[in-house]
C-alpha atoms as a PDB file:
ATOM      1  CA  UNK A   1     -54.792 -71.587 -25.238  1.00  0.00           C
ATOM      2  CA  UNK A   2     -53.294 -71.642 -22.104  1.00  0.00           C
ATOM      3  CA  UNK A   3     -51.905 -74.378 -19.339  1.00  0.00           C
ATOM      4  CA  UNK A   4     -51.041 -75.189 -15.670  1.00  0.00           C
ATOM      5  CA  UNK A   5     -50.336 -78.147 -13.625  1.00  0.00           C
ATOM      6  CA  UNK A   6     -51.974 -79.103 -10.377  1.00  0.00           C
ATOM      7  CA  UNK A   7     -50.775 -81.486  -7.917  1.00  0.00           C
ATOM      8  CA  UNK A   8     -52.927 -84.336  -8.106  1.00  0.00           C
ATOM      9  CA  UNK A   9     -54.624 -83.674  -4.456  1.00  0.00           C
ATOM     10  CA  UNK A  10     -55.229 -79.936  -5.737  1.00  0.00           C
ATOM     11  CA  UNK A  11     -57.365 -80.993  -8.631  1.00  0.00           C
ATOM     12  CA  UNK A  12     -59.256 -83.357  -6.954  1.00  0.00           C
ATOM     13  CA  UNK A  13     -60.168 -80.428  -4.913  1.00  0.00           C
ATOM     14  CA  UNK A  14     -61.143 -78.599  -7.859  1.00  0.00           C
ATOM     15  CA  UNK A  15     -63.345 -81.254  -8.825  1.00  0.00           C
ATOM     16  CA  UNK A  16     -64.964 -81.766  -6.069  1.00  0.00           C
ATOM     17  CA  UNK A  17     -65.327 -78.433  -4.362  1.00  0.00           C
ATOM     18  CA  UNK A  18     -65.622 -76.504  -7.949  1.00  0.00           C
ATOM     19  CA  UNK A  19     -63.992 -73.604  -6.598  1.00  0.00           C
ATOM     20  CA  UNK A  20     -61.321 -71.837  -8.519  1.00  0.00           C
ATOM     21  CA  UNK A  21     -58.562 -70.528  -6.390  1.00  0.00           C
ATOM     22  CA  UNK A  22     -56.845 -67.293  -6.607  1.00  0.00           C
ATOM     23  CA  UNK A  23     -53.781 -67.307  -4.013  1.00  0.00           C
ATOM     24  CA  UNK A  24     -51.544 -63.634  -2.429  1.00  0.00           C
ATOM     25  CA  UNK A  25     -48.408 -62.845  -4.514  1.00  0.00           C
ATOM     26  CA  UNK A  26     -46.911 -63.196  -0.988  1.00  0.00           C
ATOM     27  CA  UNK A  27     -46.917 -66.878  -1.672  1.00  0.00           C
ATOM     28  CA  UNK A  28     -45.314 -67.352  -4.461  1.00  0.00           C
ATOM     29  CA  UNK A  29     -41.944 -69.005  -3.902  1.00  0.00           C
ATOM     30  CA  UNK A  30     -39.554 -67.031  -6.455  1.00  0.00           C
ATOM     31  CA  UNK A  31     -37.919 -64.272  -3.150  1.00  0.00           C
ATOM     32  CA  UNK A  32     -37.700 -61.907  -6.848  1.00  0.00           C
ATOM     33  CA  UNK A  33     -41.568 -62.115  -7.050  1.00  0.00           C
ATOM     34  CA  UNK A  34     -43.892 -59.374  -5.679  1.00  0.00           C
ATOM     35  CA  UNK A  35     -40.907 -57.328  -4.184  1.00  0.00           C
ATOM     36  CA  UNK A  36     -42.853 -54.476  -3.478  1.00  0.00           C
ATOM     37  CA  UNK A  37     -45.409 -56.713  -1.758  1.00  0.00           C
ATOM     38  CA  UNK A  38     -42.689 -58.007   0.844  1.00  0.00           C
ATOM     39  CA  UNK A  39     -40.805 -54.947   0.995  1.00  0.00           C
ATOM     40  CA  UNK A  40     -43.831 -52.670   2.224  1.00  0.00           C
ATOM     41  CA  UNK A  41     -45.475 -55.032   3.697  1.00  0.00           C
ATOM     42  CA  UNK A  42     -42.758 -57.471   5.313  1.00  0.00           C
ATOM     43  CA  UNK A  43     -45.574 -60.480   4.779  1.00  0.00           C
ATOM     44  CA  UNK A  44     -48.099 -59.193   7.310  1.00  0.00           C
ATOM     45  CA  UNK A  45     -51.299 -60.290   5.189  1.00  0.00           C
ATOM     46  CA  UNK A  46     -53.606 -58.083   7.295  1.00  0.00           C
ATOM     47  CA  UNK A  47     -51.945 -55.001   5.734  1.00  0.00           C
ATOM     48  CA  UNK A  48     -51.733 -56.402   2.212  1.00  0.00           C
ATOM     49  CA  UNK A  49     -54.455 -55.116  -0.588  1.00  0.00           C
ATOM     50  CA  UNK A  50     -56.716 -57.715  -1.391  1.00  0.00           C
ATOM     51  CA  UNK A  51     -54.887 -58.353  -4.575  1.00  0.00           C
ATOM     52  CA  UNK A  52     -54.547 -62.029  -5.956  1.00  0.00           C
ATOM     53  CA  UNK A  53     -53.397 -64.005  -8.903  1.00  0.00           C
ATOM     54  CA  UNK A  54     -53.661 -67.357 -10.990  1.00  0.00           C
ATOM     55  CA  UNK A  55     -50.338 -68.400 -12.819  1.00  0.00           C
ATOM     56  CA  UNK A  56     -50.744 -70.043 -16.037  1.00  0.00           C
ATOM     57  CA  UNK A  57     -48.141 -70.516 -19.082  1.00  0.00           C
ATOM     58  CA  UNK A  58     -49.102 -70.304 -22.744  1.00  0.00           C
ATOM     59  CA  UNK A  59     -46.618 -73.932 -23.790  1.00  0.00           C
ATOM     60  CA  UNK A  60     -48.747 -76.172 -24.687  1.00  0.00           C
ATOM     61  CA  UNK A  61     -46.483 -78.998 -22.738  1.00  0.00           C
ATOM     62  CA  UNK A  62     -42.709 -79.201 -21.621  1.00  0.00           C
ATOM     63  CA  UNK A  63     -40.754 -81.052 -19.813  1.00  0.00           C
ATOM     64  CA  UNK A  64     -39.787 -77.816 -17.524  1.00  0.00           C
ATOM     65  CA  UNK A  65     -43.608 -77.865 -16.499  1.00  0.00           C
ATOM     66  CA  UNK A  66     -43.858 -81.377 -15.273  1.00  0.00           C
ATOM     67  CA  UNK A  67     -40.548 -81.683 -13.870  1.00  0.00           C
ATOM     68  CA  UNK A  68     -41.325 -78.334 -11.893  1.00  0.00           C
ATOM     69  CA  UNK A  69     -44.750 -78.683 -10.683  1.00  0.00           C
ATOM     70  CA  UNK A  70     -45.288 -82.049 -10.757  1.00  0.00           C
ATOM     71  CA  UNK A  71     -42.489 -83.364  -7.821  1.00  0.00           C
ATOM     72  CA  UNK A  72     -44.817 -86.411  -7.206  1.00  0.00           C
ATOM     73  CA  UNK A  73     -45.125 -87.573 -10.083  1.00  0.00           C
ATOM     74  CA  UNK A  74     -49.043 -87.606 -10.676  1.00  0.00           C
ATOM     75  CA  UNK A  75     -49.822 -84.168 -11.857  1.00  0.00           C
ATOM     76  CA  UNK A  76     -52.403 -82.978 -13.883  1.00  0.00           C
ATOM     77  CA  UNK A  77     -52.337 -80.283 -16.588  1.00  0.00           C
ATOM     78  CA  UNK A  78     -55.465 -78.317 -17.618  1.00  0.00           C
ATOM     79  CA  UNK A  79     -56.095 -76.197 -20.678  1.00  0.00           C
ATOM     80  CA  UNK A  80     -58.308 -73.650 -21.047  1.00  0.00           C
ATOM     81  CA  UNK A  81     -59.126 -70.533 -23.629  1.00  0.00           C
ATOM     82  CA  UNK A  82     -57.419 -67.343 -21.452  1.00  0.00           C
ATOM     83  CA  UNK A  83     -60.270 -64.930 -22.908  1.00  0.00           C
ATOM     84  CA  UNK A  84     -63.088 -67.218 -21.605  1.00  0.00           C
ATOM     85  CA  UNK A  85     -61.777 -67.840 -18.453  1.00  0.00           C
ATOM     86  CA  UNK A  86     -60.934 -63.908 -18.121  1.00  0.00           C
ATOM     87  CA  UNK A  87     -64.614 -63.080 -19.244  1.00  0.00           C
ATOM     88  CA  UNK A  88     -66.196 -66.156 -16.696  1.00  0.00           C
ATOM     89  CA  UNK A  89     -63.947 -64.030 -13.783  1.00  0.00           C
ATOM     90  CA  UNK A  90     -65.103 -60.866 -14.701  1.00  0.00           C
ATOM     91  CA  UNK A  91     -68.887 -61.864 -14.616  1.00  0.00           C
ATOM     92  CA  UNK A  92     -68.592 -63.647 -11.157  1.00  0.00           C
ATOM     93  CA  UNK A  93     -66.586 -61.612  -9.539  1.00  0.00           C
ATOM     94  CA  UNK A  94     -67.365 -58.271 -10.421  1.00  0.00           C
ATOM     95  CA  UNK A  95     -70.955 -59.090  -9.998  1.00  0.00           C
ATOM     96  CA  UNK A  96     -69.835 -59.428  -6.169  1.00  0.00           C
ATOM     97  CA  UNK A  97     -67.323 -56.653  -5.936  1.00  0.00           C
ATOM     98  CA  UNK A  98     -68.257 -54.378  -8.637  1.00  0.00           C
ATOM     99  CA  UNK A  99     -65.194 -51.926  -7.706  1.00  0.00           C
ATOM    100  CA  UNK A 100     -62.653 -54.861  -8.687  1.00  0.00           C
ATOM    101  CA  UNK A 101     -59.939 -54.720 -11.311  1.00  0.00           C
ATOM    102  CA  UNK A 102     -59.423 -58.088 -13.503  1.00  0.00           C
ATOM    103  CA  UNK A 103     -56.644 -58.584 -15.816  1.00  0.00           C
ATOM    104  CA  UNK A 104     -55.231 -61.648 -18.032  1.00  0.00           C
ATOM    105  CA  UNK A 105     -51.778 -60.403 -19.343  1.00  0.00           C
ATOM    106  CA  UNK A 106     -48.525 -62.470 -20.241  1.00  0.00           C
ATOM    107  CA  UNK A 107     -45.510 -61.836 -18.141  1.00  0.00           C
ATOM    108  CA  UNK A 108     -42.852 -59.341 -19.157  1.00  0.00           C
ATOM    109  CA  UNK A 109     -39.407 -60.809 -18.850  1.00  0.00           C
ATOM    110  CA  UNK A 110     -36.129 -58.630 -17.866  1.00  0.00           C
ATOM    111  CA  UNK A 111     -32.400 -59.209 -17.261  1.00  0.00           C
ATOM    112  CA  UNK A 112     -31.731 -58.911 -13.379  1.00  0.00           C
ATOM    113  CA  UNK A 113     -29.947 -55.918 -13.740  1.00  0.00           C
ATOM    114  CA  UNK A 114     -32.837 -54.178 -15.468  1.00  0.00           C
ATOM    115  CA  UNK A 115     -35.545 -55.485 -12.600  1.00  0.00           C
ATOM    116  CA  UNK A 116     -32.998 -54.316  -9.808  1.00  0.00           C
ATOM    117  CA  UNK A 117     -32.647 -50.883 -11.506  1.00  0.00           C
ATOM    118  CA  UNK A 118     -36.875 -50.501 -11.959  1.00  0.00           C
ATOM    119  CA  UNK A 119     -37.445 -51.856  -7.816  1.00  0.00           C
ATOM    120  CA  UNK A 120     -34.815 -50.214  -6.572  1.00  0.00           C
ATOM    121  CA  UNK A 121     -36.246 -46.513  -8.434  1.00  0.00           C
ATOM    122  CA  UNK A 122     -39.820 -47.029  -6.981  1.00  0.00           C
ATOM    123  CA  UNK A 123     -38.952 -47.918  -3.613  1.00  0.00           C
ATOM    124  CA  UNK A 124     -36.349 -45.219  -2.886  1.00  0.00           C
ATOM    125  CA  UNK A 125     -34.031 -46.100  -0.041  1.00  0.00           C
ATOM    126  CA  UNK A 126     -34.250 -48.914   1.980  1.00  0.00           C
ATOM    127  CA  UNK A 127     -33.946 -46.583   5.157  1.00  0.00           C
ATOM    128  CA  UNK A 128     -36.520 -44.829   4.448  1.00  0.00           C
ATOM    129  CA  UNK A 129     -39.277 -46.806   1.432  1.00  0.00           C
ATOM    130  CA  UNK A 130     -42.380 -45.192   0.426  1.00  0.00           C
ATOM    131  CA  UNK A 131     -45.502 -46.154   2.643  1.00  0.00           C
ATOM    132  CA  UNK A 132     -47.650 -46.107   0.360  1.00  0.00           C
ATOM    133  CA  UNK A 133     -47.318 -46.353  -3.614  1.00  0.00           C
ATOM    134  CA  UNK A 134     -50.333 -46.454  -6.186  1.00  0.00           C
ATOM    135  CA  UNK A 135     -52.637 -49.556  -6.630  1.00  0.00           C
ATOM    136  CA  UNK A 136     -51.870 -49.570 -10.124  1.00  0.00           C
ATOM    137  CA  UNK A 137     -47.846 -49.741  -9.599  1.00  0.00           C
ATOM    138  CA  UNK A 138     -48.366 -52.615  -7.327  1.00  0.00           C
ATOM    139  CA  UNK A 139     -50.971 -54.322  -9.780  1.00  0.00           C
ATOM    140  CA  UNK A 140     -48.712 -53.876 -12.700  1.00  0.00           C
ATOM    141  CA  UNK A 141     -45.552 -55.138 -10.705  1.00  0.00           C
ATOM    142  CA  UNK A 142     -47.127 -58.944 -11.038  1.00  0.00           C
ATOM    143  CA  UNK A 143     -46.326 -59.005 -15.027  1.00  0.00           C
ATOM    144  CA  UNK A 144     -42.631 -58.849 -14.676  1.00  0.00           C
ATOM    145  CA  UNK A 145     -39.708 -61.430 -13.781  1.00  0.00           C
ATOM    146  CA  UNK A 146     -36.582 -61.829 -14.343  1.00  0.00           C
ATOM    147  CA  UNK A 147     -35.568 -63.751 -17.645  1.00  0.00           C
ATOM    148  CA  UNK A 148     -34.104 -66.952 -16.072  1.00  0.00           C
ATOM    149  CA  UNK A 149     -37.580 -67.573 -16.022  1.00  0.00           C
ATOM    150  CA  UNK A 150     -38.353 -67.309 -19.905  1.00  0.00           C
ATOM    151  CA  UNK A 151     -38.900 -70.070 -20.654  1.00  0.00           C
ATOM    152  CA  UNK A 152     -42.214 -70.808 -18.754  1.00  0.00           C
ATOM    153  CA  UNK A 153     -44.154 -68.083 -21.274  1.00  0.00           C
ATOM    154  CA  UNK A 154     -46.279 -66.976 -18.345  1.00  0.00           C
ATOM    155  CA  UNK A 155     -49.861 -65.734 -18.542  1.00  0.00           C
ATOM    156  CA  UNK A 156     -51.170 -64.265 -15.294  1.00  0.00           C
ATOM    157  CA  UNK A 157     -54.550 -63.720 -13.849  1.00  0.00           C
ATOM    158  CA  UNK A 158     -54.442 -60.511 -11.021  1.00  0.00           C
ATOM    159  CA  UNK A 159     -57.357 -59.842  -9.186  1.00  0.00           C
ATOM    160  CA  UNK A 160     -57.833 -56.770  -6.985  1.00  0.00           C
ATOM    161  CA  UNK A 161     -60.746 -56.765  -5.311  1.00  0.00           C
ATOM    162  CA  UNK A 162     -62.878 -53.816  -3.509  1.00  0.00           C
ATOM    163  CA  UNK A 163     -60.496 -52.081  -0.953  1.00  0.00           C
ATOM    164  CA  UNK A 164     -61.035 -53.183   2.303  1.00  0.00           C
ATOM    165  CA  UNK A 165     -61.759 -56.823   1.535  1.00  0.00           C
ATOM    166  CA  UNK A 166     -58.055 -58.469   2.755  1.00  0.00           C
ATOM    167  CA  UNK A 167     -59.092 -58.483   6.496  1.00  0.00           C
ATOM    168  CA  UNK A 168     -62.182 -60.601   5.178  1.00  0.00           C
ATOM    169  CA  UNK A 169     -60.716 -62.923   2.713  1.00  0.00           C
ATOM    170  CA  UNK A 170     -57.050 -63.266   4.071  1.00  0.00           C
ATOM    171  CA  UNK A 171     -54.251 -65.085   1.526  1.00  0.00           C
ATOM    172  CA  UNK A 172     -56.541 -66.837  -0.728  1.00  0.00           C
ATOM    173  CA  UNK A 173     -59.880 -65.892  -2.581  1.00  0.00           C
ATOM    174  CA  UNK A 174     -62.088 -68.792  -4.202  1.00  0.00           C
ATOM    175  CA  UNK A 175     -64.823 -68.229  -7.048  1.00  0.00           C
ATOM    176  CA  UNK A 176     -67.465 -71.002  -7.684  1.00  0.00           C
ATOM    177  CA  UNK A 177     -66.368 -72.685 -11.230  1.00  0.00           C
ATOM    178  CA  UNK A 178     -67.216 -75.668 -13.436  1.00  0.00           C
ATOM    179  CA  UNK A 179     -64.500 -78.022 -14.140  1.00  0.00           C
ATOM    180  CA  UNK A 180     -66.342 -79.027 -17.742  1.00  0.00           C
ATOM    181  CA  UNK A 181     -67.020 -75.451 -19.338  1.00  0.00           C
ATOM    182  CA  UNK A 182     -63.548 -73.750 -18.827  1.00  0.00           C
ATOM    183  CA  UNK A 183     -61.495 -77.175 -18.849  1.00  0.00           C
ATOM    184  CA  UNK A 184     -61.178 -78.294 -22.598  1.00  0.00           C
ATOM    185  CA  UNK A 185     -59.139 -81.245 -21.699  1.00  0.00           C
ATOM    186  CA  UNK A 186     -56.697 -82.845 -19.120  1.00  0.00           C
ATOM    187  CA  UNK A 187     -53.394 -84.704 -19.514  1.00  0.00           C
ATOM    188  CA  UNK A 188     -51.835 -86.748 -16.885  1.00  0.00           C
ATOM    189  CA  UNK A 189     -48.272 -87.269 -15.555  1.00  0.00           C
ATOM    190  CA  UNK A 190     -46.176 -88.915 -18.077  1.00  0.00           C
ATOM    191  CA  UNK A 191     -44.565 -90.804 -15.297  1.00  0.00           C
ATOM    192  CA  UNK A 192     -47.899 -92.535 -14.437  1.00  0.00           C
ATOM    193  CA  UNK A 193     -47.815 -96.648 -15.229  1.00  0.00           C
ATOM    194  CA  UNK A 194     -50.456 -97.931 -17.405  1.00  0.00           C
ATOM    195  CA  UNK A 195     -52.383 -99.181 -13.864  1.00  0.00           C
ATOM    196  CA  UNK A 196     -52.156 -95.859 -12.328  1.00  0.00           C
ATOM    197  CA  UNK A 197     -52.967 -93.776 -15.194  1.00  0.00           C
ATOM    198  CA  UNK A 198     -56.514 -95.687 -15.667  1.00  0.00           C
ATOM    199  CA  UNK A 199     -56.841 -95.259 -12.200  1.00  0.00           C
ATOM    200  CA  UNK A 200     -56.505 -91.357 -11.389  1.00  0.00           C
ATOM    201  CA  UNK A 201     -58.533 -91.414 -15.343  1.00  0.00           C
ATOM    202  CA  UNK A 202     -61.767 -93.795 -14.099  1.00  0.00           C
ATOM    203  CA  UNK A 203     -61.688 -91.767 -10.501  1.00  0.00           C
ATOM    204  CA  UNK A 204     -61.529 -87.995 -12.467  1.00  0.00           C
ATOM    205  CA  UNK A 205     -64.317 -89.183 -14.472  1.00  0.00           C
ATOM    206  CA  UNK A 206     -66.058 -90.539 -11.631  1.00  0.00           C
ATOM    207  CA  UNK A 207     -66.218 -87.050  -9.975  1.00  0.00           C
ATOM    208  CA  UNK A 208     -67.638 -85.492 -13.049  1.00  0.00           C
ATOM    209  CA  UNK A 209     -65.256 -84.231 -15.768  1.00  0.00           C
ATOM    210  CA  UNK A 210     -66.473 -85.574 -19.405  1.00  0.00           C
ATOM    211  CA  UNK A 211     -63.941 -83.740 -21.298  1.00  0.00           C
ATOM    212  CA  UNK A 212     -61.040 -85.300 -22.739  1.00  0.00           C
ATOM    213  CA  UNK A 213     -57.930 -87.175 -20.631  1.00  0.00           C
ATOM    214  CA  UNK A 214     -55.181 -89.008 -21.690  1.00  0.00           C
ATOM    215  CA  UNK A 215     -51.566 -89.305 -20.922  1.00  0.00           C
ATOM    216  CA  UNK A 216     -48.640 -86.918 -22.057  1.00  0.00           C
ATOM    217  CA  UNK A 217     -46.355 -89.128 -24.024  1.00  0.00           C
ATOM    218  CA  UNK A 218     -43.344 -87.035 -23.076  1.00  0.00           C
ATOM    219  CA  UNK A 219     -41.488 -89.603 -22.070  1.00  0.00           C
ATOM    220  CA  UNK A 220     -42.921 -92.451 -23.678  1.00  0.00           C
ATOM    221  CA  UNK A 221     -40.767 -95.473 -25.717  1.00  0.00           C
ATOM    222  CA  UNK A 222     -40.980 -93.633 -29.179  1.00  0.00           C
ATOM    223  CA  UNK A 223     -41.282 -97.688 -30.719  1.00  0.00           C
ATOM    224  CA  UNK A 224     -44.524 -97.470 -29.066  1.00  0.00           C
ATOM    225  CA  UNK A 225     -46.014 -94.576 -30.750  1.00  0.00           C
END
């Protein structure tokens, strides 16, 4: 079983739009994170391979994951089987780009000596960096941080799609996807009052999702449990 938290407005989206989205590495907010992305390709997307990724973590629930990704204080966090949603992504998107590589791994974690030492061997001087390296060393780049980030037990989804497809997609790709099949249940912010939390619960139902929602009693008054 795996987890993430969207933003409120994000899930609604989800809902609503039931697209799944994939996003660039080249947005992901940790500088340490796709290095060789943004050191061969200083952020220009048109140049980037149409490679993308889903971040997920396998905790079931922490306070780390709500305090992080929930800064408004209405989040919502999803669970979902890894090997179904890796098998749904395989069948829709392959069946579109048939020359696409999908993989669902869990992050490796180094010290920040050992991930300087790795980078710094594959891209060679910074006078003169390779302009080109393998697909595969760039794919297999997006499974390793540093271990200040241990804690978060990552599980990654990387998608690269058919060369030639970035100038056509650009920093996102979407894939249609149903809310009710690959969500097995939702809980919402633990910082949500009793008014607000059977508010955002009536209006998620109201848009479709008949799975299971309640709130995370993280923080909740243990007398009242």
């Amino acid at each position: 079983m795996i987890s993430r938290v969207y933003t409120f407005e994000r899930f609604l989206q989800v809902l609503i739009e039931k697209q799944f989205y994939f996003i660039s590495p080249v947005q992901w907010k940790d500088p340490w994170e796709a290095i060789l992305f943004k050191e061969l390709y200083n952020g220009n997307m048109e140049s980037i391979l149409p490679i993308y990724g889903s971040c997920w973590t396998l905790n079931e629930e922490t306070d780390l994951a709500w305090r992080a990704y929930s800064p408004s204080k209405n989040g919502i966090m999803v669970f979902a089987e890894e090997q179904e949603l890796l098998s749904f992504f395989k069948t829709d998107i392959l069946h579109d780009y048939p020359d696409s590589q999908i993989i669902g791994k869990v992050v490796s974690y180094l010290t920040q000596a050992d991930y300087l030492d790795i980078f710094r061997d594959v891209l060679g001087s910074k006078k003169d960096p390779p302009k080109r390296l393998p697909d595969f060393l760039l794919f297999d780049s997006l499974y390793v941080k540093r271990n200040f980030f241990l804690t978060e037990s990552e599980f990654r989804f990387i998608i690269h799609l058919d060369n030639g497809m970035a100038m056509q997609i650009g920093d996102h790709f979407n894939v249609k996807f149903d809310p009710n099949r690959y969500f097995s249940k939702i809980i919402l912010d633990p910082n949500l009052s009793g008014n607000d939390y059977q508010f955002y619960k009536g209006l998620i139902t109201r848009l479709g999702y008949n799975g299971p929602i309640h709130q995370s009693d993280v923080y909740a008054d243990p007398t009242t449990l």
